[in-house]
Protein backbone atom coordinates (compact mmCIF):
# COMPACT_ATOMS: atom_id res chain seq x y z
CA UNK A 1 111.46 114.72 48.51
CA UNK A 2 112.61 114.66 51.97
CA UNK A 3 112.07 117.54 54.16
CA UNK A 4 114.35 115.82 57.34
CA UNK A 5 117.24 118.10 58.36
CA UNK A 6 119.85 115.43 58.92
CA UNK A 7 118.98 114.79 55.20
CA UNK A 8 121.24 117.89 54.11
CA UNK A 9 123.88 115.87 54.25
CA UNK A 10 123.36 114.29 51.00
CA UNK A 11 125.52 112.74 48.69
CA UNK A 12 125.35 115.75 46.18
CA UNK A 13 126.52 117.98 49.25
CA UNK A 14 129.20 115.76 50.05
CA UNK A 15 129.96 115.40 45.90
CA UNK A 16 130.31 119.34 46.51
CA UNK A 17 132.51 119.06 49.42
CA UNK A 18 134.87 117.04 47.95
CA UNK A 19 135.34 119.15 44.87
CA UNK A 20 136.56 121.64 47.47
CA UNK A 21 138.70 119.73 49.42
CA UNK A 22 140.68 118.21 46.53
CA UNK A 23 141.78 121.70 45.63
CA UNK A 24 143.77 121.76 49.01
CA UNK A 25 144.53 118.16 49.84
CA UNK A 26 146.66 116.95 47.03
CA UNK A 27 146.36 113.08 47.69
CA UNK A 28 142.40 113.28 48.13
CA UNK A 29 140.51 110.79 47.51
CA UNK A 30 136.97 111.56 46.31
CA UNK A 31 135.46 107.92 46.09
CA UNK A 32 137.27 106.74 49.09
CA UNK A 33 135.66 109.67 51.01
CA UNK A 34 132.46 109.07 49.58
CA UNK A 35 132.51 105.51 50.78
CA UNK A 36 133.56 105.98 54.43
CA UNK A 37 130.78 109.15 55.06
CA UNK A 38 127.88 106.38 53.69
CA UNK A 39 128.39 103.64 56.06
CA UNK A 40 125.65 101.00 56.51
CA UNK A 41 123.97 102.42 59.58
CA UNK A 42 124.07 105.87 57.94
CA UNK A 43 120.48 105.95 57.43
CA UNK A 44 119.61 105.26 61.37
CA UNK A 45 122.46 108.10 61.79
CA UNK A 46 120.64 111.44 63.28
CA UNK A 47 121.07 115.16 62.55
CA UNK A 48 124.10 115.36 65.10
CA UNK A 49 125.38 111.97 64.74
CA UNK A 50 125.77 112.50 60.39
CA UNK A 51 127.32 115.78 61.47
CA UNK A 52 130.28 114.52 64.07
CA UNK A 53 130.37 111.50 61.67
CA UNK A 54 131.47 113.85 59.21
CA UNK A 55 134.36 115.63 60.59
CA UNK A 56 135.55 112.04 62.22
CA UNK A 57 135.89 111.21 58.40
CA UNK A 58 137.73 114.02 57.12
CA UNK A 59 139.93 113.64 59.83
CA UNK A 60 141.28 110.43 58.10
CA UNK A 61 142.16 112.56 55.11
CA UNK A 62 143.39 116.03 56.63
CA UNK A 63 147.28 116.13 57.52
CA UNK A 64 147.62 113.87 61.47
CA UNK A 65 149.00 117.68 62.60
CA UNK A 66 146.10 120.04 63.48
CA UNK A 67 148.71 122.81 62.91
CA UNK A 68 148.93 121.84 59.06
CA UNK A 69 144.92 120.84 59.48
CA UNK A 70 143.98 124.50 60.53
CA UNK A 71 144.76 126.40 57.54
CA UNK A 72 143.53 123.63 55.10
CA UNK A 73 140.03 124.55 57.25
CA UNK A 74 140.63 127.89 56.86
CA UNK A 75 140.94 127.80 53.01
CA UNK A 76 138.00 125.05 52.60
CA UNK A 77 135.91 127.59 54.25
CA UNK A 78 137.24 130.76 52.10
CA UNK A 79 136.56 128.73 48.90
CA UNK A 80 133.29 128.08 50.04
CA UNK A 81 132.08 131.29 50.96
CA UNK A 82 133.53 133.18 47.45
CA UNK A 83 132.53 130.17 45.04
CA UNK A 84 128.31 131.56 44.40
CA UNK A 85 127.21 128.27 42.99
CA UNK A 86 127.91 126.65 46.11
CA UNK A 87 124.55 126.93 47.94
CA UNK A 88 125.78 127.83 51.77
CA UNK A 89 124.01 125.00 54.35
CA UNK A 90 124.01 124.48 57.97
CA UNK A 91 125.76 121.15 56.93
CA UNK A 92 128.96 123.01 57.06
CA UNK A 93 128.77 122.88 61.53
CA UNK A 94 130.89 119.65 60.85
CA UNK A 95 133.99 122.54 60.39
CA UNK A 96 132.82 123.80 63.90
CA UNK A 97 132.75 120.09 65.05
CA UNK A 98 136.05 119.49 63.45
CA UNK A 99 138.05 122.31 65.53
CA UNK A 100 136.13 121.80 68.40
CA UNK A 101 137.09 117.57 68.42
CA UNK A 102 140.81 117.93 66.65
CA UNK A 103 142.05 121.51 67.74
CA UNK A 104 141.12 121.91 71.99
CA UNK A 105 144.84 121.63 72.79
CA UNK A 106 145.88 124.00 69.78
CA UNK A 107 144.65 126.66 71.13
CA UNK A 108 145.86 129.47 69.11
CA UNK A 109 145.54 127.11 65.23
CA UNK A 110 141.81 127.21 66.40
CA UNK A 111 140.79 130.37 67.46
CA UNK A 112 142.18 131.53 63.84
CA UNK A 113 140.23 129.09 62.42
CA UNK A 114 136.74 129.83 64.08
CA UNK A 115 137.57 133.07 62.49
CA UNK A 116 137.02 132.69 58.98
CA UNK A 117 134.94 129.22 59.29
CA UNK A 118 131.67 131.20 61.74
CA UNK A 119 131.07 132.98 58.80
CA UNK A 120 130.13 129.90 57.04
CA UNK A 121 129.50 127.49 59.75
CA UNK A 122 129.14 129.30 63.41
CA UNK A 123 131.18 128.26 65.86
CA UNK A 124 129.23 129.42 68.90
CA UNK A 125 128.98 125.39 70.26
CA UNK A 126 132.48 125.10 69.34
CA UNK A 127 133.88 127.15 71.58
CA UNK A 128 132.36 126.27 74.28
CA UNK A 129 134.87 123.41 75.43
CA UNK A 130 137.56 126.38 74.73
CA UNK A 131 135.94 127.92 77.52
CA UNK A 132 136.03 125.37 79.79
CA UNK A 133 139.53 124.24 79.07
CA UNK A 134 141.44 127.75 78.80
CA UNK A 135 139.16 130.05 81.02
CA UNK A 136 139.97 133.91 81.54
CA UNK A 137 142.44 133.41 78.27
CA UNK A 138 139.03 132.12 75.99
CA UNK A 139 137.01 134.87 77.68
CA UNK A 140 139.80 137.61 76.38
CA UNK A 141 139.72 135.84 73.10
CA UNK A 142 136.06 136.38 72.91
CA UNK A 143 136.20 140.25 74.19
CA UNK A 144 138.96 140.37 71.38
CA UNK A 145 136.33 139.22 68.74
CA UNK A 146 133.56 141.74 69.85
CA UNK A 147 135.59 143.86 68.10
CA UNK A 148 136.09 142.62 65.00
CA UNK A 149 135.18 143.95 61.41
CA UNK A 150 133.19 140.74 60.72
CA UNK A 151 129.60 140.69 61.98
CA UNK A 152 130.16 136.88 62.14
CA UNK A 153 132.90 137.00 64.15
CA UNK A 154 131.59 139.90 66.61
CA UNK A 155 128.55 137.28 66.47
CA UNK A 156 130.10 134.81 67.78
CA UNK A 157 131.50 137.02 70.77
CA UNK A 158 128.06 136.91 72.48
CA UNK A 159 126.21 133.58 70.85
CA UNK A 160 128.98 131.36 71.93
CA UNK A 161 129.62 133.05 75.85
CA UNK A 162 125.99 132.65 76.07
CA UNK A 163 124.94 131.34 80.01
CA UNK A 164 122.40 128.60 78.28
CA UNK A 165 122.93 128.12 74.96
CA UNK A 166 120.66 126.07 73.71
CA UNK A 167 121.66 122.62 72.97
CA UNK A 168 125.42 123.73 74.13
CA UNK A 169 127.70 122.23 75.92
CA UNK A 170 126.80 123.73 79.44
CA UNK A 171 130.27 126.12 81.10
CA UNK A 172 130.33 125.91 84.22
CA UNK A 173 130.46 128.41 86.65
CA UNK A 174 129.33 130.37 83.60
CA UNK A 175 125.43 130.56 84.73
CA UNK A 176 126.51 131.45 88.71
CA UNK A 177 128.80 134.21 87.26
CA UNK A 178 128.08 135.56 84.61
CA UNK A 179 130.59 138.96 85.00
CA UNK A 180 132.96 137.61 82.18
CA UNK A 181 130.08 137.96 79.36
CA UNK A 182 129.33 141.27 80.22
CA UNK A 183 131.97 143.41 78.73
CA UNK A 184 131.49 141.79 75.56
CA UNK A 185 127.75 143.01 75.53
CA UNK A 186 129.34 146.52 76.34
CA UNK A 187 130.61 146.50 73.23
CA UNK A 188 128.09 144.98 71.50
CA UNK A 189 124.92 147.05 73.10
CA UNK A 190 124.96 149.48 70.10
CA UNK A 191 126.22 147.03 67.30
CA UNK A 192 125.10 148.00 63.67
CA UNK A 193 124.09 144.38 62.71
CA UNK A 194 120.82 143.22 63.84
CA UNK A 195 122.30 139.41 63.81
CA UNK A 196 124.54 140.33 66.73
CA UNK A 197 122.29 142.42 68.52
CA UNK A 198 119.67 139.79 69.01
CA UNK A 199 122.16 137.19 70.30
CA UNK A 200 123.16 139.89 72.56
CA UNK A 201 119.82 139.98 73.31
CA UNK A 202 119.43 136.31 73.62
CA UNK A 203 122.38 136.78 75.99
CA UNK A 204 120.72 138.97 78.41
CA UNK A 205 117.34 137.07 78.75
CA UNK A 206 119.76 133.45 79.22
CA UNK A 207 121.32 136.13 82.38
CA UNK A 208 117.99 137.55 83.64
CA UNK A 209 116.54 134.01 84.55
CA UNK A 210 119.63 133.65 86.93
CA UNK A 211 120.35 137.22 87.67
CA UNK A 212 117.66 139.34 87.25
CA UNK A 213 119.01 142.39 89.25
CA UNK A 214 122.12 142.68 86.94
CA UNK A 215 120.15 142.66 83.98
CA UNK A 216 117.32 145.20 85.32
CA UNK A 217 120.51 147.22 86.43
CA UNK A 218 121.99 147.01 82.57
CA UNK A 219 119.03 148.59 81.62
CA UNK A 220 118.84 150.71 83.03
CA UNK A 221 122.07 151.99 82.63
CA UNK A 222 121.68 151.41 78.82
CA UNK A 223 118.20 153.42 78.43
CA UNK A 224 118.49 156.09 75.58
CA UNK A 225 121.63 154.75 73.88
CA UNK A 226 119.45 154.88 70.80
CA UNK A 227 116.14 152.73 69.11
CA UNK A 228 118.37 149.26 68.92
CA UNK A 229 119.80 149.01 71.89
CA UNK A 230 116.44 150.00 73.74
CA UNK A 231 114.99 146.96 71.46
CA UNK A 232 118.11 145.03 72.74
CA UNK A 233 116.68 145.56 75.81
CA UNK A 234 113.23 145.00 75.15
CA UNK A 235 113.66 141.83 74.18
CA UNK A 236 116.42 140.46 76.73
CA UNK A 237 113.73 141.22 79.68
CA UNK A 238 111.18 139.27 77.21
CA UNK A 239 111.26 136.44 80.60
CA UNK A 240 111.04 138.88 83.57
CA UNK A 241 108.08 140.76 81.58
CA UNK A 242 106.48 137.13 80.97
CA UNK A 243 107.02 136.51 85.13
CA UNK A 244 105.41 140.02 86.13
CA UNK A 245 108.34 141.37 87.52
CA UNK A 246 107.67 144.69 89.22
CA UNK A 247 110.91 146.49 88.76
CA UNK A 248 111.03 145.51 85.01
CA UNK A 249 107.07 146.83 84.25
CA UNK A 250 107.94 149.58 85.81
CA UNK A 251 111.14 150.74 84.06
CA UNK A 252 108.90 149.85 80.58
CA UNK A 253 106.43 152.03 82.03
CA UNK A 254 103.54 149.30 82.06
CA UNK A 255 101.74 150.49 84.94
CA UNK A 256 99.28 148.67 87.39
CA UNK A 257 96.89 151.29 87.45
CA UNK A 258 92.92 150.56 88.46
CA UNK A 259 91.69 151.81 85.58
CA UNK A 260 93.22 149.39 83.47
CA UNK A 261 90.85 146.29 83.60
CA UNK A 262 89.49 142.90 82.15
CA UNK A 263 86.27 142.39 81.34
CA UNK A 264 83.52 139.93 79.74
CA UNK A 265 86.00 137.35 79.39
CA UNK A 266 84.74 134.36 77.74
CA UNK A 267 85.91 130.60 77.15
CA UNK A 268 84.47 129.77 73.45
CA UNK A 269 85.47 126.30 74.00
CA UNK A 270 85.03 124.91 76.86
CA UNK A 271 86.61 121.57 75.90
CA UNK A 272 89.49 121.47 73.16
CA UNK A 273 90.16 118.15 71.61
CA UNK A 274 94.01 117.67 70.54
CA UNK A 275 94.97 119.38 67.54
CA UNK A 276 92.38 122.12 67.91
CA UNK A 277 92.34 125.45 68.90
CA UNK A 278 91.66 127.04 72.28
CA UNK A 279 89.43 130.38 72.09
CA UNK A 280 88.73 132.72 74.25
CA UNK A 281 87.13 136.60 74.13
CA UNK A 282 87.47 139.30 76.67
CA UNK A 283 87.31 143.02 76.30
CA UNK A 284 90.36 145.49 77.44
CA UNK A 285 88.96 148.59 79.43
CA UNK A 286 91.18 152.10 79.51
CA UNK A 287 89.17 154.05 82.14
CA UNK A 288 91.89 156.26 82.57
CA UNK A 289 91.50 160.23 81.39
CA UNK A 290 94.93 159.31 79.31
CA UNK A 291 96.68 156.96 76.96
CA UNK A 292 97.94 154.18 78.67
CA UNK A 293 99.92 151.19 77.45
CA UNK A 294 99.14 147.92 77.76
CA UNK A 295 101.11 144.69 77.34
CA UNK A 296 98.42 141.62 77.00
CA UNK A 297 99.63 137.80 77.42
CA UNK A 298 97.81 135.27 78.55
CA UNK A 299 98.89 131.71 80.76
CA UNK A 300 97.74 128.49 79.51
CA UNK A 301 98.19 126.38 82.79
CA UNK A 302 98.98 122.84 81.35
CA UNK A 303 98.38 119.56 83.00
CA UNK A 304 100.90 117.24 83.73
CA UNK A 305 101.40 113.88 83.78
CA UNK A 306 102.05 114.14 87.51
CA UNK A 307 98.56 116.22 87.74
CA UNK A 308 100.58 119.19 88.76
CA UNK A 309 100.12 122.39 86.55
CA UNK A 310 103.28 123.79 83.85
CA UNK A 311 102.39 127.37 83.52
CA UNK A 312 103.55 129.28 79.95
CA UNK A 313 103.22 132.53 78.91
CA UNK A 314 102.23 134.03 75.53
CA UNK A 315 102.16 137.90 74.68
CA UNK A 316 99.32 139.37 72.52
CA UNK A 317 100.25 142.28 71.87
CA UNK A 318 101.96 145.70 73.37
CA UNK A 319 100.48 149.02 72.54
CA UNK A 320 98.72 152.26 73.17
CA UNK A 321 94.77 152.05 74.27
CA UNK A 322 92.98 155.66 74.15
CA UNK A 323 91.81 157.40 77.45
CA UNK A 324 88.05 155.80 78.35
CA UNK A 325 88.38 153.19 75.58
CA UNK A 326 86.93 149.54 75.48
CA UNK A 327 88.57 146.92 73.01
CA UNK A 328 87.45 143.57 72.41
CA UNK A 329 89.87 141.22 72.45
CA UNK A 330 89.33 137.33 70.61
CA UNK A 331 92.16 135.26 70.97
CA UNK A 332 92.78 131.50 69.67
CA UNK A 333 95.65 128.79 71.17
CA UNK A 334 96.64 125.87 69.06
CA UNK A 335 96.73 122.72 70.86
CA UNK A 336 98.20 120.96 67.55
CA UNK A 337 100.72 118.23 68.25
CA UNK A 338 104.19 119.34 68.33
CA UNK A 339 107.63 117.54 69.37
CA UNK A 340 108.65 119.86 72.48
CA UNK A 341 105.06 119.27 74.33
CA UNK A 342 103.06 116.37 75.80
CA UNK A 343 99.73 116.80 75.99
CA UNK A 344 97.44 115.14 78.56
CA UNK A 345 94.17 115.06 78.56
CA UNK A 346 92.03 116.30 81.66
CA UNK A 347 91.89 120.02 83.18
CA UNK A 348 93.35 122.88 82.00
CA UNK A 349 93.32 126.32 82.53
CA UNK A 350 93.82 129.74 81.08
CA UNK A 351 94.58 133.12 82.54
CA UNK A 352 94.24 136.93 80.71
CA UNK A 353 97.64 138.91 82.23
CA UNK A 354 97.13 142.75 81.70
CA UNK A 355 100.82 144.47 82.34
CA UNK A 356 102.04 141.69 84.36
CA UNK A 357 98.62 140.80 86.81
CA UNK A 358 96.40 138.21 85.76
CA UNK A 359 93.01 139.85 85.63
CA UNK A 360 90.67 137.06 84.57
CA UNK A 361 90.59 132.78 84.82
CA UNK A 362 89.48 130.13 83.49
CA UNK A 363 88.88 126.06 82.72
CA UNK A 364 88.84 123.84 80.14
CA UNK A 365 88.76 120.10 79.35
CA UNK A 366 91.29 118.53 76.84
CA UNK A 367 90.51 115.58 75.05
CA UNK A 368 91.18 113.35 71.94
């Protein structure tokens, strides 16, 4: 059985689809439907090229006016979600696709249909064109949302005004100014579902790699609003805490103290073949005459194909050492072939980072 993504859009997903759409398009026809989603080249046909594919086809059968097209969407998706057989997929971001393509100049058919259809399909790329196209009015649109009774919905408030969404259509202006977004995380800084509070999360960290300052400053100014939004928080500064900054250590309270040191670190391997595992061993020292805590990461410094270095940061772990303790630390990096890196073989290094400083170095060779 296939384990490919794209192949979710299978014919008994589409045989389930249809079942739903001929309750609200009277003239529907199944086979017809069937026959123009499986064209010959679908099999070459990627994840995001089945699912545009998709809502170009149901176009053809969904009434030419996207104000009679909207609430059809609307009621596909409300079938969907109450019928329990029907198995919910990620298949369904061809809805998304089909608003965002059909409805940009409808602006008001849309935005009630991203309403009910993020619940089953979210519409966080979706709106991103909306955005772009209808500005301050999107952007109250989106406040509005943050909101709303539906998690989904209040969701989609943050995911989809997010500065760098990943694989989203980019907003400009969005990433050099990011003051619309923030009064939506206002609202959404003590939110009761975990779902929105990580994208408001997500949100922050996209913010801090342009605007650190503003972030550091919404900490701040959010500290002690209660256990979620300090994880909110926590996690949002996730890339100024991986690049040492001073301002954010200190406001954790991950101090550079003296008496917190590295020692007897240790390369196990000194030469990693591809698809093996980097270890190393080192030993965390608490000299201090209190508990301290200590936030451990460590750099892998990886070679380029340009012979110039790509630094990336990994967190061990973040917790409480006793006063005049010694902990030893073993550590292993997988160097197992994935689709988002290159490897090339040659000289690496590795570096141990104790709250922020890097405290101890070293080499190693990586080969086939």
């Amino acid at each position: 059985m296939s384990t490919l993504l794209k192949d979710l859009y299978s014919p008994a997903f589409y045989q389930s689809f249809s079942n739903i759409a001929g309750q609200f398009l009277p003239n529907f026809d199944r086979k017809k439907f069937t026959k123009a989603i499986f064209t010959k080249d679908w099999e070459q046909k990627e994840l995001k090229d089945r699912m545009k594919h998709s809502s170009v086809v149901l176009h053809e059968f969904m009434p030419s006016a996207f104000a009679k097209a909207a609430p059809v969407v609307k009621n596909m998706a409300k079938a969907i979600l109450q019928d329990k057989s029907i198995e919910r997929s990620f298949a369904y971001m061809f809805l998304p696709d089909y608003i965002e393509k059909y409805g940009i100049n409808h602006f008001d058919a849309s935005v009630k249909a991203m309403e009910v259809v993020t619940e089953l399909a979210s519409c966080e790329y979706a709106v991103r064109p909306f955005l772009i196209k209808y500005g301050d009015k999107m952007f109250a649109q989106m406040l509005a949302w943050s909101t709303h009774k539906n998690h989904h919905v209040r969701r989609l408030a943050s995911e989809g005004a997010r500065p760098r969404l990943p694989w989203g259509m980019a907003v400009p202006g969005l990433k050099a100014n990011p003051q619309p977004v923030l009064p939506i995380l206002e609202n959404l800084k003590t939110d009761s579902s975990e779902y929105v509070r990580r994208s408001v999360a997500n949100n922050l960290n996209d913010i801090a790699k342009d605007h650190p300052k503003l972030v550091i400053a919404l900490a701040k100014s959010w500290k002690g609003l209660g256990e979620n939004t300090d994880a909110i928080v926590k996690h949002g500064c996730r890339t100024l805490l991986k690049q040492g900054n001073a301002e954010v250590l200190k406001h954790f309270k991950l101090a550079d103290d003296p008496a917190l040191t590295i020692s007897h670190f240790e390369l196990l391997t000194p030469k990693v073949k591809i698809g093996g595992h980097l270890e190393l061993s080192f030993t965390v020292n608490n000299a201090s005459r209190k508990p301290q805590t200590i936030r451990l990461e460590y750099a892998i410094y990886f070679l380029m194909k340009n012979g110039q270095f790509s630094k990336k940061v990994f967190k061990i772990s973040e917790k409480e050492y006793a006063a005049g303790s010694s902990t030893a630390v073993l550590k292993k990096h997988s160097f197992r072939v994935i689709t988002t890196r290159q490897y090339y073989t040659g000289l690496h290094k590795v570096g141990v980072i104790l709250n922020g400083k890097e405290k101890a170095t070293g080499e190693f060779m990586l080969d086939r």
